[in-house]
C-alpha atoms as a PDB file:
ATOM      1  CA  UNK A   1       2.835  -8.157  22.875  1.00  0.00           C
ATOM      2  CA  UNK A   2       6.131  -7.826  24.173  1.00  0.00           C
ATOM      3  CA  UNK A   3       6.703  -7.026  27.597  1.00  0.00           C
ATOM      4  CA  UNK A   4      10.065  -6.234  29.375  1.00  0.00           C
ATOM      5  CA  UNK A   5      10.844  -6.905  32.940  1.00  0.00           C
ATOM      6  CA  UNK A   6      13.020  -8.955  35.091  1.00  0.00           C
ATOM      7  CA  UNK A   7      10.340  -9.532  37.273  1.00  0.00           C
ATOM      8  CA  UNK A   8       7.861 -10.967  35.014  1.00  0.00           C
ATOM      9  CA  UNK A   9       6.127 -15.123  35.046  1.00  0.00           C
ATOM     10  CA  UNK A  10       4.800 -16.632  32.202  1.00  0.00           C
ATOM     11  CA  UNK A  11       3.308 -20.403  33.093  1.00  0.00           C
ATOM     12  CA  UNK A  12       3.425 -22.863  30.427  1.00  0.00           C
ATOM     13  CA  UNK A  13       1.719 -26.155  29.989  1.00  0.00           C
ATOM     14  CA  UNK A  14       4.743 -28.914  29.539  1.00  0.00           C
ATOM     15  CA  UNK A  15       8.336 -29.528  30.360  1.00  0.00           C
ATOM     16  CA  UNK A  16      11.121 -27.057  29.367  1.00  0.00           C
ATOM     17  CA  UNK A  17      11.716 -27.142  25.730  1.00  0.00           C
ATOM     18  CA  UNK A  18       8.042 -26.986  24.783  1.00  0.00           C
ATOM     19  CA  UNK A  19       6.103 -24.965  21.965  1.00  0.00           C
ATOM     20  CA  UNK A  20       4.566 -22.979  24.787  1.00  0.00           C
ATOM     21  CA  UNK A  21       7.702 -22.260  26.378  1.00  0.00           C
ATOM     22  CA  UNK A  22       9.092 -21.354  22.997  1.00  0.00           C
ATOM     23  CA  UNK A  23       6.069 -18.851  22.684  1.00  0.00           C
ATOM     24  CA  UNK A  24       6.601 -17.482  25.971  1.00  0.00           C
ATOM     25  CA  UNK A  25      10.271 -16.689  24.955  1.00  0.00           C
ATOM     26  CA  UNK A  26       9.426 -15.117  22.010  1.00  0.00           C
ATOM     27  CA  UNK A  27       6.370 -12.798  23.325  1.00  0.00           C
ATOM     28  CA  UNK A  28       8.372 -12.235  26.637  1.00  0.00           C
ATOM     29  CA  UNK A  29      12.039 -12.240  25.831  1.00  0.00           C
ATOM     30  CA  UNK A  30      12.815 -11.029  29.353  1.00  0.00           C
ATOM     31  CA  UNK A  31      10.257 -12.732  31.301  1.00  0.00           C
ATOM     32  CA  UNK A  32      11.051 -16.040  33.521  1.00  0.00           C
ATOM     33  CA  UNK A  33       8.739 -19.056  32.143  1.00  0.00           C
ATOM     34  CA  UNK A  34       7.159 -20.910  34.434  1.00  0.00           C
ATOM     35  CA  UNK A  35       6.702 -24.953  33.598  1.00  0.00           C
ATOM     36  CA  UNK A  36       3.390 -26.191  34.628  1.00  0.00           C
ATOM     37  CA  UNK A  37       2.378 -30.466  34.575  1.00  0.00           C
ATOM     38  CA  UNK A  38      -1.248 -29.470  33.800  1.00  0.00           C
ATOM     39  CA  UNK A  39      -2.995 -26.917  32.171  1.00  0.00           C
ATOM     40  CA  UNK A  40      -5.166 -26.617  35.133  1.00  0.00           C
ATOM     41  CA  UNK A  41      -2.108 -25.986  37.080  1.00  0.00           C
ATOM     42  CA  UNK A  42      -1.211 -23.334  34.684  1.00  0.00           C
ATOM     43  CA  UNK A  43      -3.925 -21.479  35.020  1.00  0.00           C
ATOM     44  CA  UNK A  44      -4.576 -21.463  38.742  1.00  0.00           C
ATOM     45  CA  UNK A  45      -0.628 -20.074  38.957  1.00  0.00           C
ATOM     46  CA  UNK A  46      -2.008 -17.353  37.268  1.00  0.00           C
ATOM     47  CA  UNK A  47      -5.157 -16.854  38.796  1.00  0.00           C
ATOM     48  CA  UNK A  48      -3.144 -17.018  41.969  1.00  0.00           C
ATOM     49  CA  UNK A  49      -0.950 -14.626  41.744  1.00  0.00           C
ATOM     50  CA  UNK A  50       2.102 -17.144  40.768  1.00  0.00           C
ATOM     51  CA  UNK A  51       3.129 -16.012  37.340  1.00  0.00           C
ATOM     52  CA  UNK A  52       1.723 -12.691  35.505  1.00  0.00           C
ATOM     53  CA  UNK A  53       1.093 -14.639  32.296  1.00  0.00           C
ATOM     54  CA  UNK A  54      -0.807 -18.026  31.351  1.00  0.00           C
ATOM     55  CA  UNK A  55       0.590 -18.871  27.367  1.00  0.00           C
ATOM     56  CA  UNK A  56      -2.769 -20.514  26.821  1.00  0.00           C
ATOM     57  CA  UNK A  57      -2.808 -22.984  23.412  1.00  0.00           C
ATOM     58  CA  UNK A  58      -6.384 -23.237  22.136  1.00  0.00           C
ATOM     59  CA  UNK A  59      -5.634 -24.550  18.352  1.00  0.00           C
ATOM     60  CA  UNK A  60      -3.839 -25.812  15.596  1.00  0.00           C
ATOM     61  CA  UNK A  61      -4.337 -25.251  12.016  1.00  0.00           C
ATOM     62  CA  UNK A  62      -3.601 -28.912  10.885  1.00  0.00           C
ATOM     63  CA  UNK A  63      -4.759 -30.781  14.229  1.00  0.00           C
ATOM     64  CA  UNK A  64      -7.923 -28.449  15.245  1.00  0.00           C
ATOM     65  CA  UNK A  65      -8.801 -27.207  18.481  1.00  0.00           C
ATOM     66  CA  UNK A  66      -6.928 -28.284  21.793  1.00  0.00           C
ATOM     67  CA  UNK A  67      -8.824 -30.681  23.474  1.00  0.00           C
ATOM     68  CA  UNK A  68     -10.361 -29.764  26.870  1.00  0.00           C
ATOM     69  CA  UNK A  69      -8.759 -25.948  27.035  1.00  0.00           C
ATOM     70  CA  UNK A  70     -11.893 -24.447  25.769  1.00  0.00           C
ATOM     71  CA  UNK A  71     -14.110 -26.242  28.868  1.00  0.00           C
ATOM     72  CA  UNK A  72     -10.733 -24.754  31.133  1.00  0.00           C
ATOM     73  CA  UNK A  73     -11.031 -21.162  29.780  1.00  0.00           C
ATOM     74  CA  UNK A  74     -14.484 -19.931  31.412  1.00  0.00           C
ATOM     75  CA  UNK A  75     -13.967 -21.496  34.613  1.00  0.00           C
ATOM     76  CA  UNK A  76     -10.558 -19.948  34.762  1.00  0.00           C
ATOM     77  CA  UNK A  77     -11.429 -16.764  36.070  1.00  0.00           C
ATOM     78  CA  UNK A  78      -8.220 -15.428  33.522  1.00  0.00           C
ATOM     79  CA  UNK A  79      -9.039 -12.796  30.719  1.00  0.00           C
ATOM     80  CA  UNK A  80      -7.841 -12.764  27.386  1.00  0.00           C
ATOM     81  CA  UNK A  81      -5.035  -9.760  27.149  1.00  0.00           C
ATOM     82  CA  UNK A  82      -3.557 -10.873  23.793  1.00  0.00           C
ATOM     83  CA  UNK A  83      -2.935 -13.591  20.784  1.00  0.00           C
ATOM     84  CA  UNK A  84       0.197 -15.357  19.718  1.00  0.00           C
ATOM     85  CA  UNK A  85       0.863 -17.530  16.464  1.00  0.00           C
ATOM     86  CA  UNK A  86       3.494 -19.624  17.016  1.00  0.00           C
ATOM     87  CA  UNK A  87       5.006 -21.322  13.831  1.00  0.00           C
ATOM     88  CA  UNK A  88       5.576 -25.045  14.645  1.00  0.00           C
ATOM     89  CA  UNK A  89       8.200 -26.800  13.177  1.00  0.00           C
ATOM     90  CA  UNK A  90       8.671 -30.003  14.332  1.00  0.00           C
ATOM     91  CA  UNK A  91      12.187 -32.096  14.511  1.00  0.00           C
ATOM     92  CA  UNK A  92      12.785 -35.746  15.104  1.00  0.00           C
ATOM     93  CA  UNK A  93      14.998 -36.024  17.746  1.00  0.00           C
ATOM     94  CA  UNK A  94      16.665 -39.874  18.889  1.00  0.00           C
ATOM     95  CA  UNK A  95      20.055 -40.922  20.710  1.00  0.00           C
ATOM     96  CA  UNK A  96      23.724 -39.813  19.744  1.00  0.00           C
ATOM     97  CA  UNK A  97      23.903 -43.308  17.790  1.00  0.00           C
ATOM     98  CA  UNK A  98      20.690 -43.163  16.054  1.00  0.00           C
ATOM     99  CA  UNK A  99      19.039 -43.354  13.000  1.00  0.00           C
ATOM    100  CA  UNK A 100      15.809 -42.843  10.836  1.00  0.00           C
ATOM    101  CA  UNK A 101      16.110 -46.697   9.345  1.00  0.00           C
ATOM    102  CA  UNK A 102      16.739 -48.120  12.361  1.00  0.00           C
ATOM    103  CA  UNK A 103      13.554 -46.667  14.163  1.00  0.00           C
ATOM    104  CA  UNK A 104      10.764 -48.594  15.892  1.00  0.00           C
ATOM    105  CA  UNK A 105       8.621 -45.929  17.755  1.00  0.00           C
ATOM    106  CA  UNK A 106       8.111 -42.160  18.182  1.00  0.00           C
ATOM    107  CA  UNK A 107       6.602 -40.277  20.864  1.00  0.00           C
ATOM    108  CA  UNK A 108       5.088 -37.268  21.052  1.00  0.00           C
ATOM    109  CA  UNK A 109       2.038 -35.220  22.308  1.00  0.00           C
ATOM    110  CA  UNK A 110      -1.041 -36.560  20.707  1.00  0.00           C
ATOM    111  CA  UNK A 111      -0.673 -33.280  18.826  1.00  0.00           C
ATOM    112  CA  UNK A 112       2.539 -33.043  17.604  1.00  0.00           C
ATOM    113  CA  UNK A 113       1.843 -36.859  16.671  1.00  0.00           C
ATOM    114  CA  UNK A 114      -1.361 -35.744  14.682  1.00  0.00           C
ATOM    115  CA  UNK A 115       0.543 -32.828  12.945  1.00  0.00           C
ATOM    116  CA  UNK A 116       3.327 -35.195  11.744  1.00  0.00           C
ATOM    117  CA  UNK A 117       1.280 -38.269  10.464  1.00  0.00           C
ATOM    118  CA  UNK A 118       2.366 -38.789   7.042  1.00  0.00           C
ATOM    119  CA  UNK A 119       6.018 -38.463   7.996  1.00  0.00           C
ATOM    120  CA  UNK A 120       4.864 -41.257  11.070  1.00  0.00           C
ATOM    121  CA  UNK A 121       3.406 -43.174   8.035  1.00  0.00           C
ATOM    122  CA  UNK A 122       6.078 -43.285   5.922  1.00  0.00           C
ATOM    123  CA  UNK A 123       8.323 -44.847   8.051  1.00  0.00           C
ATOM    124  CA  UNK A 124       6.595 -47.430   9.338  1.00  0.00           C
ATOM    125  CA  UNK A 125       6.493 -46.069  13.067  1.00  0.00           C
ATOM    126  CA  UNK A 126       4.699 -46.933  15.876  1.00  0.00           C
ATOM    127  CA  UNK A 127       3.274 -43.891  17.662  1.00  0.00           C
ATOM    128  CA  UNK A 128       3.380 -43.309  21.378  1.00  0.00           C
ATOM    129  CA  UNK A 129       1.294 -40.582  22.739  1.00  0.00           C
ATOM    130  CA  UNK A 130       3.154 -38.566  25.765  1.00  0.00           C
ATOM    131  CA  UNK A 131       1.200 -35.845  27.421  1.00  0.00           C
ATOM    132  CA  UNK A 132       4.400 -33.355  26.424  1.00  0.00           C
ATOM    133  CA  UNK A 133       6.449 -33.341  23.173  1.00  0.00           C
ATOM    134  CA  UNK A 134       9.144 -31.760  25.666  1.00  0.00           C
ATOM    135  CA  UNK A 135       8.859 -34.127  27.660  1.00  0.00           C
ATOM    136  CA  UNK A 136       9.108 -37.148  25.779  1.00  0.00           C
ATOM    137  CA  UNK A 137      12.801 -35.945  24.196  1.00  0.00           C
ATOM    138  CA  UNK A 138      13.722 -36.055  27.844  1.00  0.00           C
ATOM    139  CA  UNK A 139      12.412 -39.088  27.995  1.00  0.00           C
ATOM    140  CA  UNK A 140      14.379 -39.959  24.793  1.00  0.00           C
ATOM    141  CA  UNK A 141      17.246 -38.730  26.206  1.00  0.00           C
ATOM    142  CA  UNK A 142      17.136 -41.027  29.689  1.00  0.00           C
ATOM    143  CA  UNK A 143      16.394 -44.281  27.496  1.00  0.00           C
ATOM    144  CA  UNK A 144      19.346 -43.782  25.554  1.00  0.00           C
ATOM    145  CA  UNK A 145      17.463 -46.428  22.993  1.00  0.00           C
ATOM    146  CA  UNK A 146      18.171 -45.492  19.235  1.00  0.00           C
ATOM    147  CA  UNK A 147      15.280 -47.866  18.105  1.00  0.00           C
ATOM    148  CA  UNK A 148      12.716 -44.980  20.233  1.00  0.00           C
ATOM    149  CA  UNK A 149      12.811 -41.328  19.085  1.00  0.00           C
ATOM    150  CA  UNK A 150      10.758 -38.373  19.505  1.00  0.00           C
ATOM    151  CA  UNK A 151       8.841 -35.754  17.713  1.00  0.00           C
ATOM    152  CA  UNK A 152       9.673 -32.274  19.592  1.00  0.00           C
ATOM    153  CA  UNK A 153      11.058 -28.656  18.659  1.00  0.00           C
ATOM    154  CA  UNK A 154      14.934 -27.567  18.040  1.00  0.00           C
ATOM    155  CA  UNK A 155      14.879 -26.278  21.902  1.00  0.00           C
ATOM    156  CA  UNK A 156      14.093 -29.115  23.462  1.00  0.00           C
ATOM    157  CA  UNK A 157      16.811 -31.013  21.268  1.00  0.00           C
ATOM    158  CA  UNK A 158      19.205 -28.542  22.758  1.00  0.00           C
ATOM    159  CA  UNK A 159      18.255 -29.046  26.222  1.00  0.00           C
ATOM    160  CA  UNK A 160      18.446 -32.965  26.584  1.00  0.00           C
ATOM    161  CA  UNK A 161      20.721 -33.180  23.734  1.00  0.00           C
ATOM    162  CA  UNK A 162      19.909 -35.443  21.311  1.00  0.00           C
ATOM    163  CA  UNK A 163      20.662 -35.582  17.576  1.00  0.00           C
ATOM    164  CA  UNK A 164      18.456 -33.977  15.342  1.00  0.00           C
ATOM    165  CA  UNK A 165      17.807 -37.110  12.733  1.00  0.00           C
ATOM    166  CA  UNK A 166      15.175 -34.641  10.550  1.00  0.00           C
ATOM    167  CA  UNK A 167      14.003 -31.390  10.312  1.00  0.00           C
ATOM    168  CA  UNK A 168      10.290 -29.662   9.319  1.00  0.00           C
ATOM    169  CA  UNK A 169       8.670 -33.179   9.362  1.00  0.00           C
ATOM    170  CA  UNK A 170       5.144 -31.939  10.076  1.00  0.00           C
ATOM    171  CA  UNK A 171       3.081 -32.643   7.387  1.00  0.00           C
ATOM    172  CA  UNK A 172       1.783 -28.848   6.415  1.00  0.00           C
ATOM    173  CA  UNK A 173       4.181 -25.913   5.403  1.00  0.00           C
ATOM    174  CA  UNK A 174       1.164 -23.918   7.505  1.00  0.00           C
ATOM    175  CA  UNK A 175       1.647 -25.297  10.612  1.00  0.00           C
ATOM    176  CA  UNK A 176       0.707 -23.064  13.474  1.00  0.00           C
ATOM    177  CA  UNK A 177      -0.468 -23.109  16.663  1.00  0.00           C
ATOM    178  CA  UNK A 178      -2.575 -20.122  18.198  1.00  0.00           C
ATOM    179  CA  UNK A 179      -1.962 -19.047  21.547  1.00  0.00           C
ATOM    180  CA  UNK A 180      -3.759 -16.948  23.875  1.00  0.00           C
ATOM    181  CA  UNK A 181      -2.094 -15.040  26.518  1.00  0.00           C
ATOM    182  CA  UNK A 182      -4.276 -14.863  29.837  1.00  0.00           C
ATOM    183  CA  UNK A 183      -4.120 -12.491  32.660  1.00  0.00           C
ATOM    184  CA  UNK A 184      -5.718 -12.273  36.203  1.00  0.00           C
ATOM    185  CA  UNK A 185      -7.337  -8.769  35.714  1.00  0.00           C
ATOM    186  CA  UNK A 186      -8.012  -7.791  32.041  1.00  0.00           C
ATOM    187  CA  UNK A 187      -6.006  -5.207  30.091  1.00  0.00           C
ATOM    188  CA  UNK A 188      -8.993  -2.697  28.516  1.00  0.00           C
ATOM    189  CA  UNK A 189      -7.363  -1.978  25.280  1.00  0.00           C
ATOM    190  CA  UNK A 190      -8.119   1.753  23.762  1.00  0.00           C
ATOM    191  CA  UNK A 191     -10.884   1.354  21.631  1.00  0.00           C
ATOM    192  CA  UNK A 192      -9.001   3.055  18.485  1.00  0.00           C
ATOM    193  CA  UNK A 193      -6.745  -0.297  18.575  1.00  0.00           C
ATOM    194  CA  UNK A 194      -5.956  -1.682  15.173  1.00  0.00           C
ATOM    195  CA  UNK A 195      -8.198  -4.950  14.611  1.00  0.00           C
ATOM    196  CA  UNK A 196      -9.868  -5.544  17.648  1.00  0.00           C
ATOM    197  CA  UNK A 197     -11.800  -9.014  18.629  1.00  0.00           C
ATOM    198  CA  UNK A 198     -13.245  -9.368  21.609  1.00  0.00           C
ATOM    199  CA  UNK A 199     -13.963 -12.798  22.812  1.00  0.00           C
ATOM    200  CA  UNK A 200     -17.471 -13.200  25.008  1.00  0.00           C
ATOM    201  CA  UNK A 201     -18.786 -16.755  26.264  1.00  0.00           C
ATOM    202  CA  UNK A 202     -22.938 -16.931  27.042  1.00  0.00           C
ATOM    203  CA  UNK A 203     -25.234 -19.538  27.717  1.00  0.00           C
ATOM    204  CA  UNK A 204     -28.815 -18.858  25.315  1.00  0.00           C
ATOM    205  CA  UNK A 205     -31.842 -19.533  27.284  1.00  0.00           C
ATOM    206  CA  UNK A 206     -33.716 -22.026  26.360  1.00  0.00           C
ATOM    207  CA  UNK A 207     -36.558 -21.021  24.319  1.00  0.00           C
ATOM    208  CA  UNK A 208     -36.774 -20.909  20.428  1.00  0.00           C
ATOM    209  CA  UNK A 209     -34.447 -19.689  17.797  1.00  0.00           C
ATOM    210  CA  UNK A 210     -32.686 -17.969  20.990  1.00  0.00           C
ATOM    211  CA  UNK A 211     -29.089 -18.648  19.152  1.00  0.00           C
ATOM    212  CA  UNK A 212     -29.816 -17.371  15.745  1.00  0.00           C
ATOM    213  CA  UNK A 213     -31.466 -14.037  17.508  1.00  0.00           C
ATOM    214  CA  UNK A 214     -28.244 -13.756  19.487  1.00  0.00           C
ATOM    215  CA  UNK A 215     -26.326 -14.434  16.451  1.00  0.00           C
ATOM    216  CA  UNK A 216     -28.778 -11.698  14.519  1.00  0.00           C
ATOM    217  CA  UNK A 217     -27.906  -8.758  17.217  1.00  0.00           C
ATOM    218  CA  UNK A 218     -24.557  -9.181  15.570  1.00  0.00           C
ATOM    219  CA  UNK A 219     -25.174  -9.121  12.370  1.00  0.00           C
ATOM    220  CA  UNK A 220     -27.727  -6.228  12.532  1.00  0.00           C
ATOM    221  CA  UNK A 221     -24.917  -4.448  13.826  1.00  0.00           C
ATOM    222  CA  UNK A 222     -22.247  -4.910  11.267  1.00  0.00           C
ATOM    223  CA  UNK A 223     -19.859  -7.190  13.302  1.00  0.00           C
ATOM    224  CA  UNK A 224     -18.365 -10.128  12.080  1.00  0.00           C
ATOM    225  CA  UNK A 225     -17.691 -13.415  13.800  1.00  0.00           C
ATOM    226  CA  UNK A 226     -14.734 -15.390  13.463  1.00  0.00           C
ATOM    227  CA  UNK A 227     -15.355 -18.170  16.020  1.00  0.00           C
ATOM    228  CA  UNK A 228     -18.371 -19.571  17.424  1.00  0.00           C
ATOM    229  CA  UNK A 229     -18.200 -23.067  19.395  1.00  0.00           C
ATOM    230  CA  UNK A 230     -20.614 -24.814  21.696  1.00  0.00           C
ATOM    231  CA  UNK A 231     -19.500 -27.347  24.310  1.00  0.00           C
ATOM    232  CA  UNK A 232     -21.881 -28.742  27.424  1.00  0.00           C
ATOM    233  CA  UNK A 233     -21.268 -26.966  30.589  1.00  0.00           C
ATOM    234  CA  UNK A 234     -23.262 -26.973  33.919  1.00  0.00           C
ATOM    235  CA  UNK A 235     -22.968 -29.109  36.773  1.00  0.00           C
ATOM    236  CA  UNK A 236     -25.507 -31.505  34.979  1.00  0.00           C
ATOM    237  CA  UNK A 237     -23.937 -31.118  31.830  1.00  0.00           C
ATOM    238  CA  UNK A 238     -27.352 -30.136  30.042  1.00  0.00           C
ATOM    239  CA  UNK A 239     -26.489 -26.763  29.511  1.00  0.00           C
ATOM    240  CA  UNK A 240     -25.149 -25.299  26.021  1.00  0.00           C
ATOM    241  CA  UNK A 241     -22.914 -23.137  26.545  1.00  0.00           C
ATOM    242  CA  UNK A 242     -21.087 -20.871  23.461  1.00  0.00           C
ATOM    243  CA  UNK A 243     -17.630 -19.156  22.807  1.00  0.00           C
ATOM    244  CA  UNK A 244     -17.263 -16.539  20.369  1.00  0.00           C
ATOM    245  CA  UNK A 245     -14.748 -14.098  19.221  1.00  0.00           C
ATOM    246  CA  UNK A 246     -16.389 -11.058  17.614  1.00  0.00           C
ATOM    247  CA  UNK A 247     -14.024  -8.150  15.554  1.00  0.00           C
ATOM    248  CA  UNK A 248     -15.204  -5.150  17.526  1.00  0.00           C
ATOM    249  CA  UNK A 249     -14.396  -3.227  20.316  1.00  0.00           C
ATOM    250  CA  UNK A 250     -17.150  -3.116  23.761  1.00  0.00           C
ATOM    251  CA  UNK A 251     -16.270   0.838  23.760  1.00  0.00           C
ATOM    252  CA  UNK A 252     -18.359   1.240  20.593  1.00  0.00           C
ATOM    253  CA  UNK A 253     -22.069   1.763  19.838  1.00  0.00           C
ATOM    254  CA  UNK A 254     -22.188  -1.034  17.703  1.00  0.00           C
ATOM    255  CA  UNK A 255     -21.138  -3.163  20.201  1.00  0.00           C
ATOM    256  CA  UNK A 256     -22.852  -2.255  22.735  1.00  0.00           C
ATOM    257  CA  UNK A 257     -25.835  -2.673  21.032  1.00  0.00           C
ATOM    258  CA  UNK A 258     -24.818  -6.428  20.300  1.00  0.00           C
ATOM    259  CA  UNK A 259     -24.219  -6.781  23.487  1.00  0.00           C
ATOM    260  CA  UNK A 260     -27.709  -5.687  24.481  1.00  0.00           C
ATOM    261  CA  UNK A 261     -29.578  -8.301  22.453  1.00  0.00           C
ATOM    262  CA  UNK A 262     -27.296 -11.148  23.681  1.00  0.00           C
ATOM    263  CA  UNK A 263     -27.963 -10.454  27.213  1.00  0.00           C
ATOM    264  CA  UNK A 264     -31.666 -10.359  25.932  1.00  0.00           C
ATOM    265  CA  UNK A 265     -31.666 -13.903  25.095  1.00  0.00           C
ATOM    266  CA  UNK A 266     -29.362 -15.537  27.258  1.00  0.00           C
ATOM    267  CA  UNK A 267     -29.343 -16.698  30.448  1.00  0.00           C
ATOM    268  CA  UNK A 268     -29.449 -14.530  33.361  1.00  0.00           C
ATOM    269  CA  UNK A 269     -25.796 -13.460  34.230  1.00  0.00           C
ATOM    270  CA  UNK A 270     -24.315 -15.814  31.485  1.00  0.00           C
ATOM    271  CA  UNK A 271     -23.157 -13.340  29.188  1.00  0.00           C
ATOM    272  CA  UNK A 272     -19.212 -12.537  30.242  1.00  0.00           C
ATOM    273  CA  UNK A 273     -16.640 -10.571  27.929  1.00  0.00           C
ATOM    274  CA  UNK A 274     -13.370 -12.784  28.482  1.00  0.00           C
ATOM    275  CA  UNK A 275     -10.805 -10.050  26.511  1.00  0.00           C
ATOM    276  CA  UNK A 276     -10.447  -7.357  23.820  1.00  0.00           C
ATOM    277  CA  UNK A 277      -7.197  -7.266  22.196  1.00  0.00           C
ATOM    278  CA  UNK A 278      -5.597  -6.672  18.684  1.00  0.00           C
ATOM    279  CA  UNK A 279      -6.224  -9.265  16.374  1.00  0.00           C
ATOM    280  CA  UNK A 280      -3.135 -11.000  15.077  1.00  0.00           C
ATOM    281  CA  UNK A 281      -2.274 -12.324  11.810  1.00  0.00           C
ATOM    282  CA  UNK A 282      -1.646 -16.331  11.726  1.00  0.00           C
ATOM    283  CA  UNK A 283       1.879 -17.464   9.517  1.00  0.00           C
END
């Protein structure tokens, strides 16, 4: 996906400098991004009308999933319009006058602490969770301590200007983050796209074996899963609630058939298609 116009928003979550903003710059070249404190608050910009584009991250491939995005994503009202993989390389980034003996503590987000552990380990630091890796360089940068350094990309060590002390220290060469991008109405993709996934959330009703019959329609129908996660939803928090991204188009027979069955055994009005797009390829 990669959209040209002068006119475009893409919200973030995090402080200039962040993996999402890098993502946005790199899927949007042209676009403005949009820094957001909160995902919540980058969501509702987009739901409101605020930016075009929500760069939504929903998992890592060395930390796991995001936490609390996935309970964010159905109540959004957003649909899925396409997929990003975002390498991450991660730097550590301290004062002008720093360096990597004389180190006490590192900050970070929880997940850029997570994907750098060994590195954290090895050097006998103390981490310090930040809710923004961006965020925490600027922080770095107002200190001005060279005993306290952060964990954050080469952008943001360009933007509050702080010495890169080393490079690639995340703990996996495969280190990537997915990304989805999330729009206010959805973009209906031509069903001839190359490797479409469609991504529907339901709630099963509550009687037995309702998941594995749900689960069944797709399988009797030749379509392949590649995510399926449960989390509580509800007001009371009783009810099970399930995400699933599904290679297939709605436009087909196949589908549609799928489709069928899981409305069959699920809730009444529970069953909502969130986005078809082209499946990407992770690095």
């Amino acid at each position: 996906m990669n959209k040209k116009s002068t006119n475009l928003k893409v919200a973030f979550q995090g402080m200039a400098g962040a993996y999402s903003n890098l993502a946005c710059e790199i899927c949007f070249p042209d676009a403005q991004p949009i820094a957001c404190n909160s995902f919540e608050e980058m969501l509702n910009s987009t739901k409101n009308g605020e930016t075009n584009y929500a760069m939504v991250p929903v998992e890592n491939s060395v930390a796991g999933r995001v936490a609390d995005i996935h309970h964010l994503i159905p109540e959004s009202g957003l649909f899925i319009v396409g997929e990003h993989f975002q390498r991450v390389n991660h730097y550590l980034l301290g004062t002008k006058n720093s360096k990597i003996e004389d180190l006490k503590y590192v900050k970070s987000h929880a997940q850029g602490l997570a994907q750098c552990r060994n590195f954290i380990n090895k050097h006998n630091l103390l981490p310090i969770q930040h809710i923004d890796t961006a965020g925490a360089a600027a922080e770095i940068s107002e200190l001005g301590d060279p005993k306290i350094a952060a964990i954050a990309s080469n952008m943001a060590a360009k933007i509050y200007d702080l010495k890169i002390l080393k490079d690639n220290i995340e703990d996996a060469e495969h280190n990537t983050t997915r990304f989805l991008i999330m729009a206010q109405k959805p973009e209906i993709p031509s069903v001839d796209i190359t490797n479409p996934v469609t991504t529907i959330i339901f709630e099963v009703r509550s009687v037995p074996a309702a998941l594995y019959k749900v689960l069944g329609g797709f399988a009797t129908n030749g379509i392949n899963l590649t995510k399926l996660e449960s989390y509580i939803g509800g007001k009371e928090m009783n009810a099970a609630r399930f995400y699933v991204d599904a290679e297939g188009h709605p436009g087909t027979k196949s589908m549609q058939n799928a489709l069928e069955e899981m409305n069959f055994y699920s809730e009444p009005n529970s069953v909502k298609v969130i986005g078809t797009y082209s499946r990407k390829r992770g690095n």
